[in-house]
Protein backbone atom coordinates (compact mmCIF):
# COMPACT_ATOMS: atom_id res chain seq x y z
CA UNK A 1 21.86 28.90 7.54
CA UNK A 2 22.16 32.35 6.23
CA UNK A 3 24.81 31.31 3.25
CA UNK A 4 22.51 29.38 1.96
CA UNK A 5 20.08 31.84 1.34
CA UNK A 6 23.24 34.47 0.32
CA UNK A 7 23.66 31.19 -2.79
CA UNK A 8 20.56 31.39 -3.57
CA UNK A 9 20.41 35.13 -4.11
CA UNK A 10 23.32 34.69 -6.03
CA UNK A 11 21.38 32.37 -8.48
CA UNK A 12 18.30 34.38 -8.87
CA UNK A 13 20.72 37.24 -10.19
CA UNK A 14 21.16 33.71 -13.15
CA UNK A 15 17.58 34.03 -13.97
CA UNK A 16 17.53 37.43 -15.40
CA UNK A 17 16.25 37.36 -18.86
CA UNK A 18 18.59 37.54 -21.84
CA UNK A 19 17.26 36.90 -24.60
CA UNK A 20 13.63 35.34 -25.25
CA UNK A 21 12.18 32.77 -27.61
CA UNK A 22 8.60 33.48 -28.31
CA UNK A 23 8.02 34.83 -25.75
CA UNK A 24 7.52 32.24 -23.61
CA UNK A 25 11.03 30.63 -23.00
CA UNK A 26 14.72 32.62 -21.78
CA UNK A 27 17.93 30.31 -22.83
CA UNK A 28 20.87 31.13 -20.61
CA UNK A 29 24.09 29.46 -21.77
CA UNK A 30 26.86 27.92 -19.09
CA UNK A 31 29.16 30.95 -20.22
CA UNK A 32 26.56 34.18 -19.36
CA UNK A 33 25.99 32.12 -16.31
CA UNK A 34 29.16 31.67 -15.69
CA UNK A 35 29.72 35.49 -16.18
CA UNK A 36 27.21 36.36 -13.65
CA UNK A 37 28.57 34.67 -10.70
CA UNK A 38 32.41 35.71 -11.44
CA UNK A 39 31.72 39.43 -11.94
CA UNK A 40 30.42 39.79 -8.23
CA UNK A 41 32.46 42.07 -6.63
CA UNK A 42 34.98 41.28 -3.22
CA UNK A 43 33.25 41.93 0.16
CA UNK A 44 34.95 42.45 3.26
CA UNK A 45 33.84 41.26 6.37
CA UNK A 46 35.12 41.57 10.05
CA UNK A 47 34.25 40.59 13.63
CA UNK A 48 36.49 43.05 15.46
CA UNK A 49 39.41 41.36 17.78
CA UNK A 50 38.69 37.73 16.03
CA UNK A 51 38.69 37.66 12.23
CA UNK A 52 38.71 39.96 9.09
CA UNK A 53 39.19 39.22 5.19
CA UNK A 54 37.04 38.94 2.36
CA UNK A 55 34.95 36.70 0.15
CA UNK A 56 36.07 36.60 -3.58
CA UNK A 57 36.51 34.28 -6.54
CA UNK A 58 33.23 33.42 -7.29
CA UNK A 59 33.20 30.24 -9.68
CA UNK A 60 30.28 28.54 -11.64
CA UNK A 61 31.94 24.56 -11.28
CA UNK A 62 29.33 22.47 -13.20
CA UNK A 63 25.64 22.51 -14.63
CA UNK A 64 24.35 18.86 -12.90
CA UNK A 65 21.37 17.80 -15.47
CA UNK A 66 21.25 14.20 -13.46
CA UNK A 67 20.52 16.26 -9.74
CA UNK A 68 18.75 19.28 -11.26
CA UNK A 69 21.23 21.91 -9.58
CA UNK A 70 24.25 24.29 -10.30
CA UNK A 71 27.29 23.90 -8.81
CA UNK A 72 29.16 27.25 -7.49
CA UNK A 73 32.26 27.55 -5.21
CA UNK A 74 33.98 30.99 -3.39
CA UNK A 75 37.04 31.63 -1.70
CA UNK A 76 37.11 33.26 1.54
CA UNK A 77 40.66 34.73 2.96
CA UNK A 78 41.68 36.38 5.70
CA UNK A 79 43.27 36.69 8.89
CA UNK A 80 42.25 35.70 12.55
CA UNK A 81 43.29 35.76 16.49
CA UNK A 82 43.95 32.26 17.72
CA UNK A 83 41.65 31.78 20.96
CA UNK A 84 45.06 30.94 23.23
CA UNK A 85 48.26 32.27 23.33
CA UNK A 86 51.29 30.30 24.20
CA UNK A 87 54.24 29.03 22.51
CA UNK A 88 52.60 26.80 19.48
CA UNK A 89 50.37 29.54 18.39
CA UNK A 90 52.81 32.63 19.25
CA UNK A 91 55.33 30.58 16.56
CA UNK A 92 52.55 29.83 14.32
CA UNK A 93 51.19 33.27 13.99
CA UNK A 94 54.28 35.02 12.20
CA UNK A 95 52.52 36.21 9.09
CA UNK A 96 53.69 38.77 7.22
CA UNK A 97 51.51 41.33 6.19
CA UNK A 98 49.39 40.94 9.15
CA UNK A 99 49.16 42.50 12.83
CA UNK A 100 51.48 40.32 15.42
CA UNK A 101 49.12 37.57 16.69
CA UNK A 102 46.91 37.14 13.46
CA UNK A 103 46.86 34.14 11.86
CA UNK A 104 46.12 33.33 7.82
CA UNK A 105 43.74 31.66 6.45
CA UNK A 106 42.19 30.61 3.30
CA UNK A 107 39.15 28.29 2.52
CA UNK A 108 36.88 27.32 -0.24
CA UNK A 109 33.09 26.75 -0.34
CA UNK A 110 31.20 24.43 -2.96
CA UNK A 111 27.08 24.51 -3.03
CA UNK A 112 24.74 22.77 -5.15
CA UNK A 113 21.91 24.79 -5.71
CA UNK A 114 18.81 23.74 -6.89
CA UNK A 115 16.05 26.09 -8.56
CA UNK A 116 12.56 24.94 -9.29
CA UNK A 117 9.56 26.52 -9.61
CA UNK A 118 6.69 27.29 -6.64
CA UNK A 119 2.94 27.37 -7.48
CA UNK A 120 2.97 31.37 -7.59
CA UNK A 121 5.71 31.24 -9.60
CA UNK A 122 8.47 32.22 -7.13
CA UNK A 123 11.74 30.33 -7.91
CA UNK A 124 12.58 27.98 -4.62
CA UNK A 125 15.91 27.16 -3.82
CA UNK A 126 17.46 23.94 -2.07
CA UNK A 127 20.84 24.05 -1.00
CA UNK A 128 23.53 21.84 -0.05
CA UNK A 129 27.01 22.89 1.62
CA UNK A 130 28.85 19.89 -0.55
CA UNK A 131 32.18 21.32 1.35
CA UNK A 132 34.28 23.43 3.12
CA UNK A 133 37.93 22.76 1.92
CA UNK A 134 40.97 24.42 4.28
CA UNK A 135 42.66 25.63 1.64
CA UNK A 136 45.77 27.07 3.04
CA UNK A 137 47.25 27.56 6.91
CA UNK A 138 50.40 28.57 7.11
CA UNK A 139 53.31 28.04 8.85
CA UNK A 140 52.65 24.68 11.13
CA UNK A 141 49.51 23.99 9.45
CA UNK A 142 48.81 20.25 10.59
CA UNK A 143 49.38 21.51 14.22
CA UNK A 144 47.78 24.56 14.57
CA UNK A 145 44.77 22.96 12.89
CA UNK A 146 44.84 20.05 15.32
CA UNK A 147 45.63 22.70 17.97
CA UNK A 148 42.79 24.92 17.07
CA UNK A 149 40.22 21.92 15.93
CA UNK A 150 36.26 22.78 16.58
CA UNK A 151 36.99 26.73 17.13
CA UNK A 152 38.26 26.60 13.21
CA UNK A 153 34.91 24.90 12.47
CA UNK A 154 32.82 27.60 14.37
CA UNK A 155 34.91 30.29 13.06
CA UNK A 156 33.88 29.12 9.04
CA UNK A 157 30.38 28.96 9.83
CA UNK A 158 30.60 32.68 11.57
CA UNK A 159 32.82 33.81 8.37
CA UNK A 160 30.33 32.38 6.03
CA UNK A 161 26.79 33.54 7.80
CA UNK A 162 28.44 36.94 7.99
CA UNK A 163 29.34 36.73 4.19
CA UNK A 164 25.53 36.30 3.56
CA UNK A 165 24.17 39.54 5.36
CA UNK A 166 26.77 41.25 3.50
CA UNK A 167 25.91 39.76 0.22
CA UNK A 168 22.17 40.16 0.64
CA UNK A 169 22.36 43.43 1.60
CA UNK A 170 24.35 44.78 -1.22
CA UNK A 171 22.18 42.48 -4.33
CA UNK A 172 18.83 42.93 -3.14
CA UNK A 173 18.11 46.04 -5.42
CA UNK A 174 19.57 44.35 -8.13
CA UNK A 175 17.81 41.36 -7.31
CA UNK A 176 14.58 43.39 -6.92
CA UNK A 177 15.15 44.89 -10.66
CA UNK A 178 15.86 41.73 -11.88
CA UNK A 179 12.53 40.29 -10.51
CA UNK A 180 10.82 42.56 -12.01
CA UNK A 181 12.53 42.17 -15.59
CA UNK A 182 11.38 38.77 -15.46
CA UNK A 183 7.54 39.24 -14.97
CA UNK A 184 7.73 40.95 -18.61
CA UNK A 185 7.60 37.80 -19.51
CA UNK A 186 5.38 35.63 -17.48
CA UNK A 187 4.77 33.67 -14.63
CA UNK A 188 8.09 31.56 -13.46
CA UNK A 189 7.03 27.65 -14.10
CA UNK A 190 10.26 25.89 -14.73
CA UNK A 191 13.88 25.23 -15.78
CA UNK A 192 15.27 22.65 -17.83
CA UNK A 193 19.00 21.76 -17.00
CA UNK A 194 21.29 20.91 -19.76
CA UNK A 195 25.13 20.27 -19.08
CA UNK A 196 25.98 23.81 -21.46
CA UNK A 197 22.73 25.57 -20.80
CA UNK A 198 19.87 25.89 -18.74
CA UNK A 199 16.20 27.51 -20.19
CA UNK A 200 13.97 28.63 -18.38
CA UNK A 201 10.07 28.44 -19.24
CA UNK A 202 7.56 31.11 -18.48
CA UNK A 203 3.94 30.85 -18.45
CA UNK A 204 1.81 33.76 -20.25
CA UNK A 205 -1.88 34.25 -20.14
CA UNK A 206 -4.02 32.39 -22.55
CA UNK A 207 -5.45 35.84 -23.08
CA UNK A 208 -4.86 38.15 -26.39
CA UNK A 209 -4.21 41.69 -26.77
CA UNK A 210 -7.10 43.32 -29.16
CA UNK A 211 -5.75 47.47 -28.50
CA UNK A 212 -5.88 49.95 -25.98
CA UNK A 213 -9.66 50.66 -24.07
CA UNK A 214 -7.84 54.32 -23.90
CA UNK A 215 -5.41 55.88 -21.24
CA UNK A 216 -5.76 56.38 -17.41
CA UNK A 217 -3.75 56.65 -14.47
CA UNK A 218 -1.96 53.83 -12.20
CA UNK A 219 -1.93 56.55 -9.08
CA UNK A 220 -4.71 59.04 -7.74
CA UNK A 221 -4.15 62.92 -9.08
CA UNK A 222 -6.37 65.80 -9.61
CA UNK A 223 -9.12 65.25 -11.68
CA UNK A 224 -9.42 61.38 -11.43
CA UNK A 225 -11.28 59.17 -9.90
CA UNK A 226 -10.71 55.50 -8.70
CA UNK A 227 -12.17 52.80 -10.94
CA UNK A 228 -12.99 49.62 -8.97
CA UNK A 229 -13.06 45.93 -10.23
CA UNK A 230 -15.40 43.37 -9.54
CA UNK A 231 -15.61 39.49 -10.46
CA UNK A 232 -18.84 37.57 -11.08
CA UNK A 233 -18.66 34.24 -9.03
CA UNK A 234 -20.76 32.78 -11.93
CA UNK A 235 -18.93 33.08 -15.22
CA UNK A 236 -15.83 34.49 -14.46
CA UNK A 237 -16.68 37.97 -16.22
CA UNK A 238 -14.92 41.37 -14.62
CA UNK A 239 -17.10 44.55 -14.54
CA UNK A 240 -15.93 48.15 -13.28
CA UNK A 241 -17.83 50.50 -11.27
CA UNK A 242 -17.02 53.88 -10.03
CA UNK A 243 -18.89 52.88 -6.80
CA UNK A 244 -16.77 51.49 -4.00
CA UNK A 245 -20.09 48.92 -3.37
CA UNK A 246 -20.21 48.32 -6.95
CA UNK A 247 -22.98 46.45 -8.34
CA UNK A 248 -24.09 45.62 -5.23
CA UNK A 249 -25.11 41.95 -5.72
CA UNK A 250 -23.76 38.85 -3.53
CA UNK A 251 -22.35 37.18 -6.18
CA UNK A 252 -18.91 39.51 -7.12
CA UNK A 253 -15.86 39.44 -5.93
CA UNK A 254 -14.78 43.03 -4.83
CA UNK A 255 -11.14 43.21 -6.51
CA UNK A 256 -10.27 46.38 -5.90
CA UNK A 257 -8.77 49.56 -7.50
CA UNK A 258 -8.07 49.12 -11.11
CA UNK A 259 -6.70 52.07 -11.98
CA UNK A 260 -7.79 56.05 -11.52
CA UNK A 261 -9.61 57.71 -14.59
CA UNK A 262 -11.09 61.08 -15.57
CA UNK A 263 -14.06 62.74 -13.78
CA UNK A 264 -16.70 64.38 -15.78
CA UNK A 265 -15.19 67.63 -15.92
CA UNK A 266 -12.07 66.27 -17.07
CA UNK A 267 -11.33 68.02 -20.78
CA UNK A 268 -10.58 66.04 -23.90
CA UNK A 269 -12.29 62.87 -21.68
CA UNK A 270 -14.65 60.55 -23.62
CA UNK A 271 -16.90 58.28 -22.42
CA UNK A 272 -16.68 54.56 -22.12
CA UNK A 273 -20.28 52.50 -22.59
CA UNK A 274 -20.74 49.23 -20.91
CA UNK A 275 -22.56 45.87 -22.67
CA UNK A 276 -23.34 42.92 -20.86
CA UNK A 277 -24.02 39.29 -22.00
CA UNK A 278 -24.25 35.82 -20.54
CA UNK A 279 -20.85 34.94 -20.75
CA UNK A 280 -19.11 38.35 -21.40
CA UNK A 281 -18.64 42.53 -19.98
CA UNK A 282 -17.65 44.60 -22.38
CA UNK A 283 -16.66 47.87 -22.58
CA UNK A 284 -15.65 50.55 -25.17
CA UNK A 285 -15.55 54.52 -26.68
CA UNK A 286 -18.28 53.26 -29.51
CA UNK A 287 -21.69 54.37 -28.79
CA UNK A 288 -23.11 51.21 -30.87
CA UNK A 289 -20.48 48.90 -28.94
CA UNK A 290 -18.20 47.70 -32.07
CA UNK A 291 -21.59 45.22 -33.37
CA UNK A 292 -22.07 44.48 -29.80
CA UNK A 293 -26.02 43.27 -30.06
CA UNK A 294 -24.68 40.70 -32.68
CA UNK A 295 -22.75 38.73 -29.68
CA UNK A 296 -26.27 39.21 -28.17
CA UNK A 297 -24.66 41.76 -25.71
CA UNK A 298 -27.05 44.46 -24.10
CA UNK A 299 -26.13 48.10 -23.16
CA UNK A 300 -25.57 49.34 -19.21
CA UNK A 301 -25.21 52.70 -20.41
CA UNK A 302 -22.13 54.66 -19.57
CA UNK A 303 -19.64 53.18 -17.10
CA UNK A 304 -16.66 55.62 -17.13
CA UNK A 305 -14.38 58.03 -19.15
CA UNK A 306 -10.72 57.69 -20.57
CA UNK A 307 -8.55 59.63 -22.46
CA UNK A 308 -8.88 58.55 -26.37
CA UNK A 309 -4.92 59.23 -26.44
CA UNK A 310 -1.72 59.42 -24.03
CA UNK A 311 -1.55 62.53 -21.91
CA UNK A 312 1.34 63.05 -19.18
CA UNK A 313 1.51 60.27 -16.79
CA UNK A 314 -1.02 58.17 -18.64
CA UNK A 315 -0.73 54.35 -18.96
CA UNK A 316 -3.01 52.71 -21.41
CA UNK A 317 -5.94 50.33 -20.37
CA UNK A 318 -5.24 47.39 -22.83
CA UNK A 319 -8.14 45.47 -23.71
CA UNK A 320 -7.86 41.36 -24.01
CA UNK A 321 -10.14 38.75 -25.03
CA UNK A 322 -10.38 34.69 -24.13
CA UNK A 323 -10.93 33.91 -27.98
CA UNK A 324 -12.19 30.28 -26.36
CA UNK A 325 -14.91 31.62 -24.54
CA UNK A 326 -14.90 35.04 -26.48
CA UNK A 327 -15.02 37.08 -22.86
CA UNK A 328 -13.18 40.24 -22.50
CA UNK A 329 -10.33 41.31 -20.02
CA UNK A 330 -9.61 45.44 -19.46
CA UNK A 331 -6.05 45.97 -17.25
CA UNK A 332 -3.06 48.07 -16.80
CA UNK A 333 -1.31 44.91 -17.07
CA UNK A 334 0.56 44.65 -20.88
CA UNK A 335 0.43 40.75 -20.01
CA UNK A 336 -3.53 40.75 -18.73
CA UNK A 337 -1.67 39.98 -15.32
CA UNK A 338 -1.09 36.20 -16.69
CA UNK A 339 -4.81 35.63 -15.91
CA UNK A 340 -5.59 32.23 -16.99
């Protein structure tokens, strides 16, 4: 059912990032939670010649530590056209502020939602429609209700699946920027629910930083050239080539473009000199590798260029190491793309 997804997009919004504890954690109290979900704006919705009104009042009810979920209500109001005319529902649909022949209503929607963590680190929602409470019909409310009885019930559902596309279409760019705020920290892995709080956990790589390789470019532009990425089967080491086929040997795993960097013309350029070992590819602007032939590593010669500092449109090429198996990691990526 479409409102459940429009809850659950309402709950991601939750997950934005506030504040962070190393680095690794994001603590969002009941209150900034709370403050989320009541600040969404009114939307309007009609079906034209049955119903029109809005969904507002947003409410954060309860933080449920026991069944792992939120729980969030929302008022919906409006007016509709009873599906028969005659004497019960011409009386009943008197309402002031409304067209002859529309009829009030009001009702109120409480969810649980769930959040938990997938394997890729998507957050997964499960909700439950705990209830759909009539809130207010007017005038001979017992009777028209009885009078109307399973067209009401139809006309909710309609109200609230229309609610969704509405909803969903006006937070998905703020949903997409929040998304993105949140892989600044890490890979989703989990939420602990507290009655006042919730945290949620983020999983980083297990590599760390060591500088900047130098500065290239995350799209194609004149004077560049695409830098590909390939993965030994073996080890787990990464090489670059500026060869499409790379180093041409069955056992790598062709990962694609890693980023676009200067041709040999390019001015103010230097070039970046590759080292191999058993267990390790390293590269780097030192012609005698940083002490590389200590770690037993052996030179492959020159393997591309970069620029030594940040010219327009750069991004740097952060280097990373494993420091448990002492093998090196060279991305775009300020978080090594939480390799593992």
């Amino acid at each position: 059912m479409r409102l459940r997804r429009s809850l659950a997009v309402i709950l991601i919004l939750t997950l934005a990032p506030s504040t962070a504890r190393a680095g690794t954690e994001v603590k969002l109290d009941r209150d900034y939670l709370a403050g989320v979900i009541e600040k969404l704006p009114p939307s309007p919705f009609e079906k034209k010649g049955q119903y029109r009104g809005e969904v507002n009042a947003y409410r954060l009810r309860a933080i449920d530590p026991k069944r792992r979920r939120f729980l969030a209500s929302c008022q919906v109001e409006g007016s509709f056209t009873p599906p028969a005319a005659g004497p019960i529902s011409e009386r009943a649909s008197q309402s002031k502020g409304h067209e002859k022949g529309q009829r009030k209503f009001r009702f109120e929607i409480t969810a649980g939602i769930n959040v938990e963590a997938g394997p890729d680190g998507t957050p997964r929602f499960h909700v439950d429609v705990e209830e759909v409470k009539k809130a207010e019909l007017e005038g001979l409310a017992g009777l028209l209700a009885k009078f109307m009885g399973r067209f009401f019930d139809e006309m909710v559902t309609q109200i609230a699946d229309g609610r969704a596309a509405i909803l969903n279409q006006k937070l998905n760019a703020e949903v997409a920027k929040r998304a993105a705020a949140m892989k600044e920290y890490g890979v989703f892995c989990g939420i602990d629910y507290h009655p006042d709080d919730v945290v949620v956990r983020f999983d980083l790589t297990r590599y760390k930083k060591e500088g900047i390789a130098g500065y290239v470019f995350a799209a194609p532009r004149p004077g560049t050239v695409p830098l590909y990425r390939f993965q030994d089967r073996r080890n787990g080491t990464h090489e670059f080539s500026l060869s499409p086929g790379g180093p041409g040997r069955a056992d790598v795993i062709d990962e694609g473009i890693a980023c676009y960097v200067p041709d040999d013309h390019a001015a103010g350029s230097v070039i970046v000199h590759g080292w191999t070992g058993r267990h390790d590819r390293f590269y780097t602007t030192s012609e005698n590798g940083e002490g590389a032939p200590r770690r037993l590593l052996k030179p492959t010669g020159p393997a591309f260029r970069v620029y030594p500092d940040p010219v327009p449109d750069s991004v740097p090429l952060y280097r990373f190491v494993d420091p448990n198996r002492a093998r090196h990691f060279y991305t775009t990526h300020p978080h090594a793309e939480f390799a593992k």
